[in-house]
N, C-alpha and C. Protein backbone atom coordinates (compact mmCIF):
# COMPACT_ATOMS: atom_id res chain seq x y z
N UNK A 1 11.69 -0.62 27.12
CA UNK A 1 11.03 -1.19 25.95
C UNK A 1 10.73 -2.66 26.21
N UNK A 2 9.33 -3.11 25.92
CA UNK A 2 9.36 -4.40 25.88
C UNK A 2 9.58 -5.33 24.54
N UNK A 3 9.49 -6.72 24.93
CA UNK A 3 10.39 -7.45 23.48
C UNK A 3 9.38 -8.67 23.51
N UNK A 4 9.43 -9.26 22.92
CA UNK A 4 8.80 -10.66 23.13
C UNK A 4 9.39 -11.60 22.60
N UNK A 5 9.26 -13.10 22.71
CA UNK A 5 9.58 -14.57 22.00
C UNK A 5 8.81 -15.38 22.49
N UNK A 6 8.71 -16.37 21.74
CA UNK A 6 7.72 -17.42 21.63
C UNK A 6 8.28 -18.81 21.88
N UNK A 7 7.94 -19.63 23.29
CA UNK A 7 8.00 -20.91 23.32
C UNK A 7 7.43 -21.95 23.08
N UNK A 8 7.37 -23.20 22.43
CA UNK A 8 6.99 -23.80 21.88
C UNK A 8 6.62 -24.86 22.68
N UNK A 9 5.15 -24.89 23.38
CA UNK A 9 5.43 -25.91 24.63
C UNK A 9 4.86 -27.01 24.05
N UNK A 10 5.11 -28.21 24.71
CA UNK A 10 3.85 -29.28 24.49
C UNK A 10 2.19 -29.02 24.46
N UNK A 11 2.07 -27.94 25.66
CA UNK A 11 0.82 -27.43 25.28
C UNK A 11 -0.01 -26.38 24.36
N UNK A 12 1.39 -26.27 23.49
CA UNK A 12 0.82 -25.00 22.72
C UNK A 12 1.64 -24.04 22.51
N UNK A 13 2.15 -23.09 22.01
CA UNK A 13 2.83 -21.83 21.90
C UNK A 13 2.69 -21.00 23.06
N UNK A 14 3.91 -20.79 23.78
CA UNK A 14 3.70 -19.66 24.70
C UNK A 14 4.04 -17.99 24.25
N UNK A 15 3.68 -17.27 24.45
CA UNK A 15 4.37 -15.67 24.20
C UNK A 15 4.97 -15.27 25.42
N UNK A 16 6.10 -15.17 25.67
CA UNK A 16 6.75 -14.60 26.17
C UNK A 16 7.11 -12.58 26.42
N UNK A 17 7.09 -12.09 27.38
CA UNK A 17 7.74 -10.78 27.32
C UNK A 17 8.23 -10.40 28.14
N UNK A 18 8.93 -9.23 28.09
CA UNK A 18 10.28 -8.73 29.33
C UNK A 18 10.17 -7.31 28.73
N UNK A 19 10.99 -6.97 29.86
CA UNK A 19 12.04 -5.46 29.54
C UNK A 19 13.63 -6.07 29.58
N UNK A 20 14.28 -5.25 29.66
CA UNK A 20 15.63 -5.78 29.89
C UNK A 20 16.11 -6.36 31.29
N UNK A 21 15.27 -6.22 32.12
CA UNK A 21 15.61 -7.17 33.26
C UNK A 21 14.97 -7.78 34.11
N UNK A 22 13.20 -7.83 33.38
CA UNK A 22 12.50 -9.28 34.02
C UNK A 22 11.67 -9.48 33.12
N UNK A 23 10.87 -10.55 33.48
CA UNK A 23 9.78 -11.05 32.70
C UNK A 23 7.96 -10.00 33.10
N UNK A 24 7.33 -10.00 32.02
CA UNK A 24 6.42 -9.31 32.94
C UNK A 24 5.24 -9.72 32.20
N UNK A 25 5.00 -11.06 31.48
CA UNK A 25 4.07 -11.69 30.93
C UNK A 25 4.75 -12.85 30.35
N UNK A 26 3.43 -13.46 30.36
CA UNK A 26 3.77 -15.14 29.70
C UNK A 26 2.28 -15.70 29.67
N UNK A 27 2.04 -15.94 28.48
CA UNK A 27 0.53 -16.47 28.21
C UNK A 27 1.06 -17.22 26.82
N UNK A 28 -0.49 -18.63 27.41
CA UNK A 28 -0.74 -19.55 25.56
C UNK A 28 -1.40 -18.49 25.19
N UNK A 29 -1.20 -18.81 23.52
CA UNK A 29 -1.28 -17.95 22.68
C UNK A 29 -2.93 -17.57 22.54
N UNK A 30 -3.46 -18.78 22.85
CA UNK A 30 -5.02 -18.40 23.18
C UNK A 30 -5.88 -18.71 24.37
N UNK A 31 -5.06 -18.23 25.30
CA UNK A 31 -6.03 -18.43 26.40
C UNK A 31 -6.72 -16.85 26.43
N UNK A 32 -7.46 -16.98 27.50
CA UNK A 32 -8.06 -15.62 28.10
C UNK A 32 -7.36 -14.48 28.73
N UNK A 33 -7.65 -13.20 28.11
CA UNK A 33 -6.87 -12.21 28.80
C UNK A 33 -5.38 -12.35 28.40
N UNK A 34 -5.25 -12.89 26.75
CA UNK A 34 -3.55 -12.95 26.19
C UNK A 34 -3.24 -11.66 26.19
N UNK A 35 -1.93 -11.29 26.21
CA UNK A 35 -2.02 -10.12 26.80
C UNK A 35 -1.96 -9.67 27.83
N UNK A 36 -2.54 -9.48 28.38
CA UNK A 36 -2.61 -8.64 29.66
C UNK A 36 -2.96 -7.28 28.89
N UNK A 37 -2.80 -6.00 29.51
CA UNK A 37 -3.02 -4.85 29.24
C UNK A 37 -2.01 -4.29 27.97
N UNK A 38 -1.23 -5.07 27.45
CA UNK A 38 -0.21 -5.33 26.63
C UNK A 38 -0.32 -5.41 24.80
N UNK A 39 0.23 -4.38 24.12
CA UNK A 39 0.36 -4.57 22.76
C UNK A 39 1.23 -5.57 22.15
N UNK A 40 1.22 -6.88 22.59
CA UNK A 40 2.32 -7.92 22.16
C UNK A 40 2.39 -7.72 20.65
N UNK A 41 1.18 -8.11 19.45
CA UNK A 41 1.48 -7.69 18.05
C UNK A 41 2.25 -6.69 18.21
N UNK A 42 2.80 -5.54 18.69
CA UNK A 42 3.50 -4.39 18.63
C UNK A 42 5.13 -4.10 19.40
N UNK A 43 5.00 -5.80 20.05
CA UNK A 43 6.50 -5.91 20.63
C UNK A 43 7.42 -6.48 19.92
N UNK A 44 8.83 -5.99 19.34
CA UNK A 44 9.39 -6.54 18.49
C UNK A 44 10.11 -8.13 19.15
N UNK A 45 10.57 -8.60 18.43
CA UNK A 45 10.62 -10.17 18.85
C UNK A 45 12.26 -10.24 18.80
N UNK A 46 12.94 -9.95 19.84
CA UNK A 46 14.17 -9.81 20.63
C UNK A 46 14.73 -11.16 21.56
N UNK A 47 15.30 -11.27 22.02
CA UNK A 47 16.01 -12.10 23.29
C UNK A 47 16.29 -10.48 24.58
N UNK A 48 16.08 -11.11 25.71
CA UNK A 48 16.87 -10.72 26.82
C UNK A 48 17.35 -11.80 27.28
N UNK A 49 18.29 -11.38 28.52
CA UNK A 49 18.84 -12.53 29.45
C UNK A 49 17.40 -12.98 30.20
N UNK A 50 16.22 -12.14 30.88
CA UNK A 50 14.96 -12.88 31.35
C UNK A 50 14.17 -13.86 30.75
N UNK A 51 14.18 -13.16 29.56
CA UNK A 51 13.52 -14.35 28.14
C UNK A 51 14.19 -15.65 28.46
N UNK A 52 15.73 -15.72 28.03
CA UNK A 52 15.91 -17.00 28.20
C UNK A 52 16.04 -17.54 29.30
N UNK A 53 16.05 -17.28 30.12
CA UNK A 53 16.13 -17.76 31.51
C UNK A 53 14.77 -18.80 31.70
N UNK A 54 13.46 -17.34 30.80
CA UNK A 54 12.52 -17.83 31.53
C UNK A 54 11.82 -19.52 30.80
N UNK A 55 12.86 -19.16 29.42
CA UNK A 55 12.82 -20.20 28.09
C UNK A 55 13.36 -21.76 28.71
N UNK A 56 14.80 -21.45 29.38
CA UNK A 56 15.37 -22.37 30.27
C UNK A 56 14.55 -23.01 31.17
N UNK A 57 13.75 -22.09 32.24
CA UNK A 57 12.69 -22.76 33.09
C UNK A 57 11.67 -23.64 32.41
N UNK A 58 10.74 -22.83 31.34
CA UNK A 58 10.03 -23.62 30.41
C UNK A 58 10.23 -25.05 30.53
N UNK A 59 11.69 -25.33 29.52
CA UNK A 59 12.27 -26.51 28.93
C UNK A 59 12.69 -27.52 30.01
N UNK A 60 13.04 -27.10 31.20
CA UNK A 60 12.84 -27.94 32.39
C UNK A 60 11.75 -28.25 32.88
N UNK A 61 10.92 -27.18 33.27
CA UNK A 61 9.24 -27.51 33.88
C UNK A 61 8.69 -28.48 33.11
N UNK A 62 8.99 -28.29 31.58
CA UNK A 62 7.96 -29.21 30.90
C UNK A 62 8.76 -31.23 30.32
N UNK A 63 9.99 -30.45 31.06
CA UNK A 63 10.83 -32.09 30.60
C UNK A 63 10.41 -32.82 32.76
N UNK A 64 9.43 -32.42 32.88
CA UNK A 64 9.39 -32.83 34.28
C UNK A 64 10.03 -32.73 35.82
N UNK A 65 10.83 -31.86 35.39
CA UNK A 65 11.47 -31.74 36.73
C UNK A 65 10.93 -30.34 37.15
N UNK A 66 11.70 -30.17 38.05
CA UNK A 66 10.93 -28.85 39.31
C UNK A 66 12.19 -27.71 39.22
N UNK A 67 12.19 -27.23 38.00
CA UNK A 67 13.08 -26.27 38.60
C UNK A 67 12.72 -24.75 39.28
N UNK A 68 13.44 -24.23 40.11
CA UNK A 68 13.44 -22.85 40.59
C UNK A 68 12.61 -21.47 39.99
N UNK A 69 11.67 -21.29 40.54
CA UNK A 69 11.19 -20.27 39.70
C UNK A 69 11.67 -18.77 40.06
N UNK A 70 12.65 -18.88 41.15
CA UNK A 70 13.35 -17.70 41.50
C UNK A 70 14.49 -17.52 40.75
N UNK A 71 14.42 -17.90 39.28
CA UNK A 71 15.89 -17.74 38.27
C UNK A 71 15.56 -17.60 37.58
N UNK A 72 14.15 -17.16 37.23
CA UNK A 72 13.16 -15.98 36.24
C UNK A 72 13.53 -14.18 36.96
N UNK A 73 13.68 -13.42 36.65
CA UNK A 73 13.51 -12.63 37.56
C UNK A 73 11.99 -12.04 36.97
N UNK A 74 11.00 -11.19 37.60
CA UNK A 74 9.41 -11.45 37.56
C UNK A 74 9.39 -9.98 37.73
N UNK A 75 8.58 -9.16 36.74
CA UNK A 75 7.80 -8.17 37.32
C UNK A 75 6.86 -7.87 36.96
N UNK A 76 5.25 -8.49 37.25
CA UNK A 76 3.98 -8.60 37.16
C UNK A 76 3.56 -6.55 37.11
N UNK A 77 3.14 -6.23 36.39
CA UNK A 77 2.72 -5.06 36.67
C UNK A 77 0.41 -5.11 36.82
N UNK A 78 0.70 -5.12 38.07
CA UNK A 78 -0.78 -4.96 38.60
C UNK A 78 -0.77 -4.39 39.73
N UNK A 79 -2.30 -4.10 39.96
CA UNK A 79 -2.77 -3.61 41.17
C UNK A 79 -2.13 -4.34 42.03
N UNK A 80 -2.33 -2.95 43.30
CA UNK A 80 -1.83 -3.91 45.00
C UNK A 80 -2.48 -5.25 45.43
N UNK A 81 -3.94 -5.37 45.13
CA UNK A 81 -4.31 -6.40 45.80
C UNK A 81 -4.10 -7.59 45.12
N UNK A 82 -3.57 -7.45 43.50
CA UNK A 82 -3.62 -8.72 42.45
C UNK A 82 -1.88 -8.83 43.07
N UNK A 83 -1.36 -8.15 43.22
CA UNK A 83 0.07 -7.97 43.98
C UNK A 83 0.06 -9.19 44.99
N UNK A 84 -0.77 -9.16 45.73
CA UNK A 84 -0.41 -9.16 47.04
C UNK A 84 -1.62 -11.43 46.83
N UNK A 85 -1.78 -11.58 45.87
CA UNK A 85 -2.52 -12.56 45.65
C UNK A 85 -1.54 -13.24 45.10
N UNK A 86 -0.58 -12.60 43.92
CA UNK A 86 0.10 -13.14 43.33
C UNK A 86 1.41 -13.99 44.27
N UNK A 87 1.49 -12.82 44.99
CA UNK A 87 2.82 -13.28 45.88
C UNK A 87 2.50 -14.71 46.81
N UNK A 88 1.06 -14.73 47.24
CA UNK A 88 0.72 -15.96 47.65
C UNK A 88 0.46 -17.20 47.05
N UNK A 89 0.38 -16.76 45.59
CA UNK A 89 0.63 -18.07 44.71
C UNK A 89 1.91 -18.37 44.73
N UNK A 90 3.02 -17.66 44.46
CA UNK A 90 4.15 -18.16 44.53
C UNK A 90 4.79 -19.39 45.70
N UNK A 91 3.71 -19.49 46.76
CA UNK A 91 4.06 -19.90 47.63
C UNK A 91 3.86 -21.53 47.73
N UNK A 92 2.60 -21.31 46.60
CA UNK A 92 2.13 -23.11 46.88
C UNK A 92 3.06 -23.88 45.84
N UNK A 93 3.72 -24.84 46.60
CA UNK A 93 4.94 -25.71 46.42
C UNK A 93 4.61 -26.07 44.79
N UNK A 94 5.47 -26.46 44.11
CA UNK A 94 5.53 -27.62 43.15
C UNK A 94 4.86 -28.91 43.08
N UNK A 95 3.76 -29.59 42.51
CA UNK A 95 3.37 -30.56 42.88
C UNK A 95 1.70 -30.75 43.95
N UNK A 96 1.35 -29.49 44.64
CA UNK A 96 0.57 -28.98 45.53
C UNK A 96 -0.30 -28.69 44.71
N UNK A 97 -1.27 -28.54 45.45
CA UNK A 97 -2.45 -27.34 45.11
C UNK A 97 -3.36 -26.79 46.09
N UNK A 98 -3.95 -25.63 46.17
CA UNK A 98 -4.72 -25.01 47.50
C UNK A 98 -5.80 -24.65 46.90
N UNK A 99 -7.04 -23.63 47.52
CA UNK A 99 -8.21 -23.38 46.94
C UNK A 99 -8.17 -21.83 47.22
N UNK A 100 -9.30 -21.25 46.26
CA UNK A 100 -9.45 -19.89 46.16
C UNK A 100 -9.65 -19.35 47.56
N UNK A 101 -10.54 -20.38 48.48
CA UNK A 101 -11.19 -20.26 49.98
C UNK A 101 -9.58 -19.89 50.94
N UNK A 102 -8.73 -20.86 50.28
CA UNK A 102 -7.41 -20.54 51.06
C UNK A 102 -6.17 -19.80 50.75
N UNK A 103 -6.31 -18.85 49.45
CA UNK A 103 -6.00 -18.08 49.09
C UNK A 103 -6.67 -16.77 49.54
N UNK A 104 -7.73 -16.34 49.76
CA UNK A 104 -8.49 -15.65 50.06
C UNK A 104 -7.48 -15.10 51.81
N UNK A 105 -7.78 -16.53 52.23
CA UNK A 105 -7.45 -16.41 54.12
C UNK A 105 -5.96 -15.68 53.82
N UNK A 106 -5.03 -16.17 53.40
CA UNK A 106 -3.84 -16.26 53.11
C UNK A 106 -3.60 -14.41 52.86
N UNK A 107 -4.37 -13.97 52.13
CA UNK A 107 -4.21 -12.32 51.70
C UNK A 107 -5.37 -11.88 52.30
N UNK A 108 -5.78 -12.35 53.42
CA UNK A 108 -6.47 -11.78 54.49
C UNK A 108 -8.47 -10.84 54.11
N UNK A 109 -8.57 -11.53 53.05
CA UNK A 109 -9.69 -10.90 52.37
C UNK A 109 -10.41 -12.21 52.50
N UNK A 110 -12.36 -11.74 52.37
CA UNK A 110 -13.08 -12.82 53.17
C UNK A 110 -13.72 -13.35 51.74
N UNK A 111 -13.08 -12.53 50.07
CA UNK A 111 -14.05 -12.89 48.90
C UNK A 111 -12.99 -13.89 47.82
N UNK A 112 -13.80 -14.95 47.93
CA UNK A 112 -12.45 -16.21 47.47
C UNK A 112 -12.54 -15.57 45.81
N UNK A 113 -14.18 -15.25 45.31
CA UNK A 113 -14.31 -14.52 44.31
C UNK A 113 -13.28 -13.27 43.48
N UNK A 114 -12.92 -12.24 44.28
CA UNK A 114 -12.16 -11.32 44.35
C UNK A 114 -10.86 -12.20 43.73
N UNK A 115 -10.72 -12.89 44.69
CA UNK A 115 -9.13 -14.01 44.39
C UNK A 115 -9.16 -14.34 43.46
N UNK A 116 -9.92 -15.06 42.59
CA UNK A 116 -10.28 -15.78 41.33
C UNK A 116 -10.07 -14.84 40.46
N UNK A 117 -10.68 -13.63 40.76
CA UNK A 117 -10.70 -12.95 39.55
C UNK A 117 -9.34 -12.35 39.42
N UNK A 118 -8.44 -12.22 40.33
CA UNK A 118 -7.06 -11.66 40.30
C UNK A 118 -6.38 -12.50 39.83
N UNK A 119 -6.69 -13.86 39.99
CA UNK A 119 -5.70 -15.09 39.52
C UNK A 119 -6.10 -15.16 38.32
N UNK A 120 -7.26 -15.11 38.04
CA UNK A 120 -7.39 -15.11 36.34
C UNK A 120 -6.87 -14.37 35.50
N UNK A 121 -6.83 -12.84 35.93
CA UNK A 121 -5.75 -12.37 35.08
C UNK A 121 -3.93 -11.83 35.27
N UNK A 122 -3.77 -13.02 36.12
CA UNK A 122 -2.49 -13.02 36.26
C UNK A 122 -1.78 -13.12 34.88
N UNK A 123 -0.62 -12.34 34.91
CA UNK A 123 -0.22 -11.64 33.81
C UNK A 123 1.44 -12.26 32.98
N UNK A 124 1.84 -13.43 34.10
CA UNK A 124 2.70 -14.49 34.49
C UNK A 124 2.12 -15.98 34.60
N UNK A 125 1.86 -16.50 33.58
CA UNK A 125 1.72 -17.89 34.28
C UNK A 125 2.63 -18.68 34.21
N UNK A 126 2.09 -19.61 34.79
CA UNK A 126 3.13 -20.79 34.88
C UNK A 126 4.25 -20.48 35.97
N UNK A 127 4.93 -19.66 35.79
CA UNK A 127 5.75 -18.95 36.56
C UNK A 127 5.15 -18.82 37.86
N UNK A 128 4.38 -18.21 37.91
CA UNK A 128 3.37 -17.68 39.41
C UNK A 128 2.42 -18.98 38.54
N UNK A 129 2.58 -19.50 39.48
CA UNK A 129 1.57 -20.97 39.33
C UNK A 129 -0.08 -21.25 39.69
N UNK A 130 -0.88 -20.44 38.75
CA UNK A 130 -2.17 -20.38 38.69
C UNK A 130 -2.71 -21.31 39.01
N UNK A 131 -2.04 -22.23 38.27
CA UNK A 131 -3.07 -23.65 37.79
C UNK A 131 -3.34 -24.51 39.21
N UNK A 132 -2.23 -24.08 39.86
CA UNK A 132 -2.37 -25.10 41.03
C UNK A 132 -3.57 -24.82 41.92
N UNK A 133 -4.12 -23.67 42.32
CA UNK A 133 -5.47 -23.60 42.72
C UNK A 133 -6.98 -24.77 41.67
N UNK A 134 -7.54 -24.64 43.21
CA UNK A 134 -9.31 -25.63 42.56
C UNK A 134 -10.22 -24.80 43.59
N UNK A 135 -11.44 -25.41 43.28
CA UNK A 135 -12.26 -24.77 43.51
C UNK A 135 -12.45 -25.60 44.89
N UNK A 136 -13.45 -25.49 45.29
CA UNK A 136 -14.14 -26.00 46.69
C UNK A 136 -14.00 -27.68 46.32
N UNK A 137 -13.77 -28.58 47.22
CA UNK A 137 -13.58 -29.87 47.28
C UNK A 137 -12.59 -30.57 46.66
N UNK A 138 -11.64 -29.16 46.23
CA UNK A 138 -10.51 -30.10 45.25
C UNK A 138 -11.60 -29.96 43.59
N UNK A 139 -12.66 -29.60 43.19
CA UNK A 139 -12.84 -29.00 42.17
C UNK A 139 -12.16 -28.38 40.95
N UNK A 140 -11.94 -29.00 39.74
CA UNK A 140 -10.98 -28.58 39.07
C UNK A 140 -11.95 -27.35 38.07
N UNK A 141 -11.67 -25.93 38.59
CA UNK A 141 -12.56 -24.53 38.48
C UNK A 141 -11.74 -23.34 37.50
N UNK A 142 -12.03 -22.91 36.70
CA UNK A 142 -11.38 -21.58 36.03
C UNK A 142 -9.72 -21.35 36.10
N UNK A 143 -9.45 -21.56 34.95
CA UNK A 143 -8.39 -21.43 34.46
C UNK A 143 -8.08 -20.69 33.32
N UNK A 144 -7.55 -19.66 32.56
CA UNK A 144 -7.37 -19.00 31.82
C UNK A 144 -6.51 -19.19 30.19
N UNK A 145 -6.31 -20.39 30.72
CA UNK A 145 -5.57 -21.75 29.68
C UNK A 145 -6.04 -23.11 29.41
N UNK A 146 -7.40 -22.69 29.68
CA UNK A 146 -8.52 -23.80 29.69
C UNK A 146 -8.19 -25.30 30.56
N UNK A 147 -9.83 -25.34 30.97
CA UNK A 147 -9.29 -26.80 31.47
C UNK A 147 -8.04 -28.13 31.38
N UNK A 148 -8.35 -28.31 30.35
CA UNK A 148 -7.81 -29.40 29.34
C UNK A 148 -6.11 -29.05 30.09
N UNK A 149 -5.70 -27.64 30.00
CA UNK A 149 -4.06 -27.71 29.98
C UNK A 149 -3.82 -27.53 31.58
N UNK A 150 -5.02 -27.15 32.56
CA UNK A 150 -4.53 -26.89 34.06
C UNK A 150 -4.55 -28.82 34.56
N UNK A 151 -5.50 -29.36 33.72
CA UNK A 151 -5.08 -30.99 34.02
C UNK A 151 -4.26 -31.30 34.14
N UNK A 152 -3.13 -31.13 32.24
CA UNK A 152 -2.27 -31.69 31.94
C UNK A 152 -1.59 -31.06 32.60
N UNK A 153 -1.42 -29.96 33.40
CA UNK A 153 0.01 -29.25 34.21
C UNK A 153 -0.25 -30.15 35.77
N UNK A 154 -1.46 -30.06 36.13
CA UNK A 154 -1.20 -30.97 37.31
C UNK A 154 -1.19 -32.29 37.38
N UNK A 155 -1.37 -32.99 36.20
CA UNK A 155 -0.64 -34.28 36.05
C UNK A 155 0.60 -33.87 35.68
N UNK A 156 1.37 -33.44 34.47
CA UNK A 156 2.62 -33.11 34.64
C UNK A 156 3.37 -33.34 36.11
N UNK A 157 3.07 -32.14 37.13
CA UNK A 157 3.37 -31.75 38.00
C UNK A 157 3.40 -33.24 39.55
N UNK A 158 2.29 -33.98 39.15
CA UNK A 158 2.13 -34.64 40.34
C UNK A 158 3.13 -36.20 39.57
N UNK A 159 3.69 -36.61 38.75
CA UNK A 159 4.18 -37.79 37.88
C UNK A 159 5.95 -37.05 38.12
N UNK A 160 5.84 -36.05 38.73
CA UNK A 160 7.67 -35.67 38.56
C UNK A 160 7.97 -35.93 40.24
């Protein structure tokens, strides 16, 4: 069964959701693709131990420091190839950022497009760190939490 709760970020309300032993969404309340494939109005509004964990990470990420995103435990439910995109976001550091062009190389596919569109509806943010991708030249390009908040996360991010 899934559950949901709601964090209250500086940028806005997050929705939170889990099963009983990971997280498997996290979206502002109005970005694009809230949800995911997901009846959140229809998830009752519970605690797990993932919830708060992932509540804990929140309240650190956003008080500036870098904490661990391996003390969420995570289970994205998507396709293999949004799978296999996601896992390469996990990779770009704290503070970093890479491009769709090198995301693309990275999961061995030649359409940076394809990438974009998997990262857009990543079903985890923040967590699996979307925002840190740009477009060609360092381009600040599509984000699913609108411009305005992939700024404020990579200023956040580059001031800690």
């Amino acid at each position: 069964m899934l559950v949901q709760q709601t964090y209250h970020s500086p940028l806005g309300p997050i929705t939170l959701a889990s099963t009983k032993t990971a997280v498997v969404g996290l979206w502002f309340q109005d970005q694009r693709y809230y949800g995911a494939r997901y009846q959140v109005d229809q998830m009752p509004i519970q605690t797990t131990a993932p919830l708060q964990q992932a509540k804990t990470w929140l309240a650190q990420y956003f008080a500036g420091q870098n904490p661990n995103p391996k003390m969420v435990p995570l289970q994205p439910e998507v396709m293999p190839f949004q799978q296999r995109v996601l896992i390469a976001l996990q990779r770009v550091p704290y503070g970093t950022t890479t491009t769709y062009s090198d995301l693309a190389a990275a999961v061995s596919t030649p359409s940076a497009r394809a990438v974009g569109n998997a990262i857009g509806h990543n079903p985890i943010s923040l967590l699996i760190p979307c925002h840190r991708v740009l477009g060609k030249n360092g381009r600040l390009t599509g984000y699913a939490g609108g411009l305005e908040r992939k700024r404020a996360l990579l200023q956040l991010e580059q001031r800690s």
